[in-house]
C-alpha atoms as a PDB file:
ATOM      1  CA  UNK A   1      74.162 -74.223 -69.888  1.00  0.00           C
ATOM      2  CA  UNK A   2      72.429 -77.321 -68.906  1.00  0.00           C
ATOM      3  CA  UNK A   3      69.078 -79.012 -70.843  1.00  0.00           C
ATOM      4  CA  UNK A   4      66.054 -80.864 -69.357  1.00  0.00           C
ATOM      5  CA  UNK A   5      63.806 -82.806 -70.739  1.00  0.00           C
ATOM      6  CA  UNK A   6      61.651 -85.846 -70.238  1.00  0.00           C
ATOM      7  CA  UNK A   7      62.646 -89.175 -72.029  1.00  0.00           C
ATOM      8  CA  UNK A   8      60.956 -92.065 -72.747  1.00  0.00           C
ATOM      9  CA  UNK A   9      59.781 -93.069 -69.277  1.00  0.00           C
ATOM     10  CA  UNK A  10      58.471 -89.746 -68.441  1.00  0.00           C
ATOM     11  CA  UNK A  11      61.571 -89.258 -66.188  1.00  0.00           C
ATOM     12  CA  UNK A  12      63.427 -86.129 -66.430  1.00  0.00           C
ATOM     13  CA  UNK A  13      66.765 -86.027 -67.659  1.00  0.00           C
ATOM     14  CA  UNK A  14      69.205 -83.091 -66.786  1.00  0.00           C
ATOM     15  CA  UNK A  15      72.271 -82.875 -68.883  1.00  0.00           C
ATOM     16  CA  UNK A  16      75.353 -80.851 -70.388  1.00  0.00           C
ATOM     17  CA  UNK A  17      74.491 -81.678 -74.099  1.00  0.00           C
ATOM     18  CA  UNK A  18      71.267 -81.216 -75.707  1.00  0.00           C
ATOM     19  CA  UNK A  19      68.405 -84.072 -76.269  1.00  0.00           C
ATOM     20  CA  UNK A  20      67.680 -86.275 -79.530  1.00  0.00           C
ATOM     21  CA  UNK A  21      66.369 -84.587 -82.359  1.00  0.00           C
ATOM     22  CA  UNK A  22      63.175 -83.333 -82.402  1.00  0.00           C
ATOM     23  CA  UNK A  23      62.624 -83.552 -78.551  1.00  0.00           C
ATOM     24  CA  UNK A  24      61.659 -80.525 -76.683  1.00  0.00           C
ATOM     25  CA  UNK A  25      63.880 -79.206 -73.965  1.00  0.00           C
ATOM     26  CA  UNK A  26      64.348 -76.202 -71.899  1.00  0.00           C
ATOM     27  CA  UNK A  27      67.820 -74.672 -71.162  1.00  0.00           C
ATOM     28  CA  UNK A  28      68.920 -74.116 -67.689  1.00  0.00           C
ATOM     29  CA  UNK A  29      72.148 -72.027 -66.744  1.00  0.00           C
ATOM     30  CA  UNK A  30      73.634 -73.420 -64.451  1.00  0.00           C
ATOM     31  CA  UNK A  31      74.414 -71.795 -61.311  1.00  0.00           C
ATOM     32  CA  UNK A  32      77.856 -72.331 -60.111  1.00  0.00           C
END
């Protein structure tokens, strides 16, 4: 399962582990 969410910038980030506290994310699977 991978999460994405924006950060700071407004950028989004795409990653194995999920965000900061008390950001909202959505959760990808990942297609392999």
């Amino acid at each position: 399962m991978a999460y994405r969410w924006k950060d700071a910038k407004g950028q989004w980030v795409l990653s194995d582990r999920p965000p900061p506290e008390g950001t909202s994310y959505e959760e990808i699977p990942l297609l392999r």
